[in-house]
Protein backbone atom coordinates (compact mmCIF):
# COMPACT_ATOMS: atom_id res chain seq x y z
CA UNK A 1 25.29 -38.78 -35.77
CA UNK A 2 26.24 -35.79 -37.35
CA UNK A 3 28.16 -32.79 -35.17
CA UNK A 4 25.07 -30.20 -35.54
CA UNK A 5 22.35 -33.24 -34.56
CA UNK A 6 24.67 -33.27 -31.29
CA UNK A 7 24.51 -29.84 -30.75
CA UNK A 8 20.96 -29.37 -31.05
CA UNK A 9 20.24 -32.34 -29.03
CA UNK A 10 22.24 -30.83 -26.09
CA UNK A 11 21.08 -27.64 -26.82
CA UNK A 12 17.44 -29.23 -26.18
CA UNK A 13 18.10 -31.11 -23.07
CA UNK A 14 20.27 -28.16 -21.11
CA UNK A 15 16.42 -25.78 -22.42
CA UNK A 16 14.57 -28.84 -20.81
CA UNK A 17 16.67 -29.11 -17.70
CA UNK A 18 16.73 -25.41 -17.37
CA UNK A 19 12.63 -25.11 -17.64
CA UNK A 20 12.19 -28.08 -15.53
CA UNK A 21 14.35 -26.14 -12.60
CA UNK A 22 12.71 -22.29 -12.65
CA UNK A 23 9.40 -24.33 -13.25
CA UNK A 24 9.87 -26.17 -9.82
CA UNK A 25 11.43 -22.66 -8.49
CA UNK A 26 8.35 -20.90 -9.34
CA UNK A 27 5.83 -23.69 -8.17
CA UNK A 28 7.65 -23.55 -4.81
CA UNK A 29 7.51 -19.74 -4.35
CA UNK A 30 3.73 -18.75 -5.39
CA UNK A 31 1.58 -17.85 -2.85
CA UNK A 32 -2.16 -18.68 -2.15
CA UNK A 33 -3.50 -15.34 -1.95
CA UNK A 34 -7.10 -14.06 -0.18
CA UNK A 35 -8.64 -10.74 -0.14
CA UNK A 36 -8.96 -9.39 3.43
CA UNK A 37 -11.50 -6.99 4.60
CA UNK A 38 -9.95 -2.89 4.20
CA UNK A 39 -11.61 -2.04 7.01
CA UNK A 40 -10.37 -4.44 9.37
CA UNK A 41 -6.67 -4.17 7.86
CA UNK A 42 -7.04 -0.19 8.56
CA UNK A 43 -8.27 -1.32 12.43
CA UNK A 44 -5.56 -3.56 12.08
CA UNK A 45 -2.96 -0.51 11.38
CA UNK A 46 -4.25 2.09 13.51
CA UNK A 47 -4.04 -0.46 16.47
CA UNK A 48 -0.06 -0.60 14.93
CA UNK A 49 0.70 2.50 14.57
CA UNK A 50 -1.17 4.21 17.79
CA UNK A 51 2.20 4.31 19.95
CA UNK A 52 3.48 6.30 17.15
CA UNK A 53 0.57 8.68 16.78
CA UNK A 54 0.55 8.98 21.21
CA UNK A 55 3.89 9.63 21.14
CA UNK A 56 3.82 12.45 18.19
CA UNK A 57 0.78 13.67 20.06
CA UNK A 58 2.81 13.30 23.61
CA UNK A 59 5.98 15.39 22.00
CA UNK A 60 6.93 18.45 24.55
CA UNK A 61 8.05 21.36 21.89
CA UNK A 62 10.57 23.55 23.50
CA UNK A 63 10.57 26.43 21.51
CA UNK A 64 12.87 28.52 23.38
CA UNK A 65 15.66 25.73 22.60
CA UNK A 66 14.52 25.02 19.27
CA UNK A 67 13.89 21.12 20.20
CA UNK A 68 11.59 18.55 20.19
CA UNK A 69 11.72 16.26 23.35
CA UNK A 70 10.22 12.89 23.80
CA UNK A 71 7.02 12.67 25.60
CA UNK A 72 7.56 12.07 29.53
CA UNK A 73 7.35 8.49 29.66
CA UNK A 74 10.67 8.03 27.38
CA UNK A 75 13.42 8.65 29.69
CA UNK A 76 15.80 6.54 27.47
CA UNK A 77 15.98 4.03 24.48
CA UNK A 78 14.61 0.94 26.93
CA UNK A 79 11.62 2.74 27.57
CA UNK A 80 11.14 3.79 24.52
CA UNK A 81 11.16 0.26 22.59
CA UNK A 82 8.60 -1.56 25.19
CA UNK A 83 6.51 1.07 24.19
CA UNK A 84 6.59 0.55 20.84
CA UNK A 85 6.74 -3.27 21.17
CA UNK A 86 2.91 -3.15 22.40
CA UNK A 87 1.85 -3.22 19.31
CA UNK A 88 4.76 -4.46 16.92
CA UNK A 89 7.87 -6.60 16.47
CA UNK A 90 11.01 -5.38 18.42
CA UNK A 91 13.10 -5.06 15.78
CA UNK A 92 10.67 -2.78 14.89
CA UNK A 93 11.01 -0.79 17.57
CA UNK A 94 14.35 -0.33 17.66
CA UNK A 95 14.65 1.03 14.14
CA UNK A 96 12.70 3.55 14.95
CA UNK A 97 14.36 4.51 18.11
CA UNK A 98 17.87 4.58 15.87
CA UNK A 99 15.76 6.33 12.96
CA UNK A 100 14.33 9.35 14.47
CA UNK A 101 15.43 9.98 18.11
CA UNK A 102 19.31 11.18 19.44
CA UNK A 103 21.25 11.63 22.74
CA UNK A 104 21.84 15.10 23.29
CA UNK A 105 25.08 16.63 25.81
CA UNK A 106 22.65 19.42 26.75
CA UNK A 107 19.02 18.32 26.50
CA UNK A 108 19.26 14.58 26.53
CA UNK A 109 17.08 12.18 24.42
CA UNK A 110 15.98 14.84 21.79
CA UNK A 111 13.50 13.80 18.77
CA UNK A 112 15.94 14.45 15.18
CA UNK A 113 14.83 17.37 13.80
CA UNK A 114 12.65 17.71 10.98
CA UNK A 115 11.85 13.60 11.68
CA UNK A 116 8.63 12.71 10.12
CA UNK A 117 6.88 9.14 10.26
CA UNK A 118 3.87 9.29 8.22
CA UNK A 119 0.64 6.48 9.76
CA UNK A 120 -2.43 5.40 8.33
CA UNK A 121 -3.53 8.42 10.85
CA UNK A 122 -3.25 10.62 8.02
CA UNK A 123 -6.48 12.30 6.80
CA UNK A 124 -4.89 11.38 3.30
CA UNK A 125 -4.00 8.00 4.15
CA UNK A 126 -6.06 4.79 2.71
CA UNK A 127 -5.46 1.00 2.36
CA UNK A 128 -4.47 0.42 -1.36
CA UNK A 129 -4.50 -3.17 -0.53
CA UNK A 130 -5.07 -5.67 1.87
CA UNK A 131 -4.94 -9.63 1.31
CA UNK A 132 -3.46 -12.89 3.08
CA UNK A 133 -1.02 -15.43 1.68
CA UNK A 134 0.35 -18.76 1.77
CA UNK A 135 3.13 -20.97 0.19
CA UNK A 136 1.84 -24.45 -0.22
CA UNK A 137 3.87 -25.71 2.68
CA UNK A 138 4.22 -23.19 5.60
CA UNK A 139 1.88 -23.67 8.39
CA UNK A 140 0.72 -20.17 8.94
CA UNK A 141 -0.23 -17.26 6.54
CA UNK A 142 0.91 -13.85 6.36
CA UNK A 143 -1.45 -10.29 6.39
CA UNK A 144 -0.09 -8.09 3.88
CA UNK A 145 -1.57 -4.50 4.02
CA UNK A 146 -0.39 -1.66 2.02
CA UNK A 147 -1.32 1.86 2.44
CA UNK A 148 -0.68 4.80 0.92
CA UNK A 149 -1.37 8.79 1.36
CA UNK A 150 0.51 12.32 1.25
CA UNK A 151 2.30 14.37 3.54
CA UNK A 152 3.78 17.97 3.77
CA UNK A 153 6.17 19.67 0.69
CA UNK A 154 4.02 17.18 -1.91
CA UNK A 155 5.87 13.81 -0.81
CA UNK A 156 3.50 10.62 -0.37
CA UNK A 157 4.76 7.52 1.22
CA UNK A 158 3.53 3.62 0.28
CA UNK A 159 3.72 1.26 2.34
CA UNK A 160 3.21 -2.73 2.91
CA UNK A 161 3.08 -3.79 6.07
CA UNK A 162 3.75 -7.93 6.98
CA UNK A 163 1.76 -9.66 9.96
CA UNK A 164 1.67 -13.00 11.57
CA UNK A 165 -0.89 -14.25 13.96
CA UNK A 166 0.64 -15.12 17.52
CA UNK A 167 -0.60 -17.98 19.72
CA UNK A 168 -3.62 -15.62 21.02
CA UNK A 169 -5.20 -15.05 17.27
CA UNK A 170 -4.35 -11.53 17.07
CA UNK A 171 -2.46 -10.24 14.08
CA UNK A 172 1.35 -9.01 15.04
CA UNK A 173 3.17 -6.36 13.06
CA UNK A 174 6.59 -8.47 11.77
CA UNK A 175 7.83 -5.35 9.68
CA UNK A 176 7.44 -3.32 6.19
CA UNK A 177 9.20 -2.24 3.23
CA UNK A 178 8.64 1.14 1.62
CA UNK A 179 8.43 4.46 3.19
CA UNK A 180 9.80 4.55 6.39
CA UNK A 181 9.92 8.47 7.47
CA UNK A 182 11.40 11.41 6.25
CA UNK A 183 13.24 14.58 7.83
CA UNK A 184 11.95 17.30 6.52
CA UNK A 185 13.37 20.74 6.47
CA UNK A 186 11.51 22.82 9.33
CA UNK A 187 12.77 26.06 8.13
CA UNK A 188 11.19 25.63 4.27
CA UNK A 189 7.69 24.59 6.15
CA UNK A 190 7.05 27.67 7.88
């Protein structure tokens, strides 16, 4: 066989090997996917997101000081966390307790000012999307729901959230990637 016959055959085989491999790859990473209902996905948030919205609602604004303190039933990062765990993952919780709130010599737990977590509370906020999917071989699906909307200063936020059901049926918030908060500056809002 000539040198270039050689090559080409090789050349073939390492195209078919290499097909054969991100074929398989991709077979074993798609997804069955389902539509799920927008209105029970935004149910499905607000229920999420509520100890957020009670505790920006809850806030005690101490003008005098210039601070925002927690509402009265967050002594301390403990408390703070089970609340939030009501409704979502721990992890969860705790990123937002590192994310937005701070110890404080004088005042103690203090909300960071200018810390901003935008919900599907929002009179701009809507469900862009809201389906359910499967690999082929795991034994329970996933709830994907992104939403979307604006806040203050012209900045939006987008958002998918990730739920799996728990031994009870109900739908449990497992995380998100996107927009997570912003701080905005207070001073420029005024």
């Amino acid at each position: 066989m000539k040198k270039e016959t050689k090559g080409k055959i090789i050349m073939i085989l390492m195209w078919i090997v290499i097909l054969g491999r991100n074929g398989y790859h991709l077979y074993e990473n798609r997804y069955e996917i389902v539509a799920f209902d927008k209105h029970e996905a935004r149910q499905i948030l607000e229920k999420t997101w509520s100890p957020i919205e009670t505790f920006n609602h809850d806030v005690i604004v101490d003008e005098v000081n210039d601070i925002i303190l927690p509402p009265v039933y967050i002594q301390n990062r403990e408390s703070l966390i089970a609340f939030f765990s009501t409704t979502m993952a721990e992890h969860a919780a705790v990123n937002y307790f590192d994310s937005f709130l701070e110890e404080s010599e004088e005042y103690g737990l203090i909300v960071k000012k200018g810390a901003y977590f935008p919900t599907i509370y929002q009179e701009s906020a809507y469900i862009l999307n809201a389906h359910t999917r499967k690999k082929p071989k795991m034994e329970e699906e996933e709830l994907v729901i992104e939403e979307a909307g604006s806040i203050a200063l012209g900045l939006g936020y987008r958002r998918k959230n990730f739920y799996r059901m728990d031994e009870e049926g109900e739908w449990v918030h497992q995380g998100f990637s996107g927009n997570s908060g912003y701080f905005l500056n207070v001073e420029d809002n005024e």
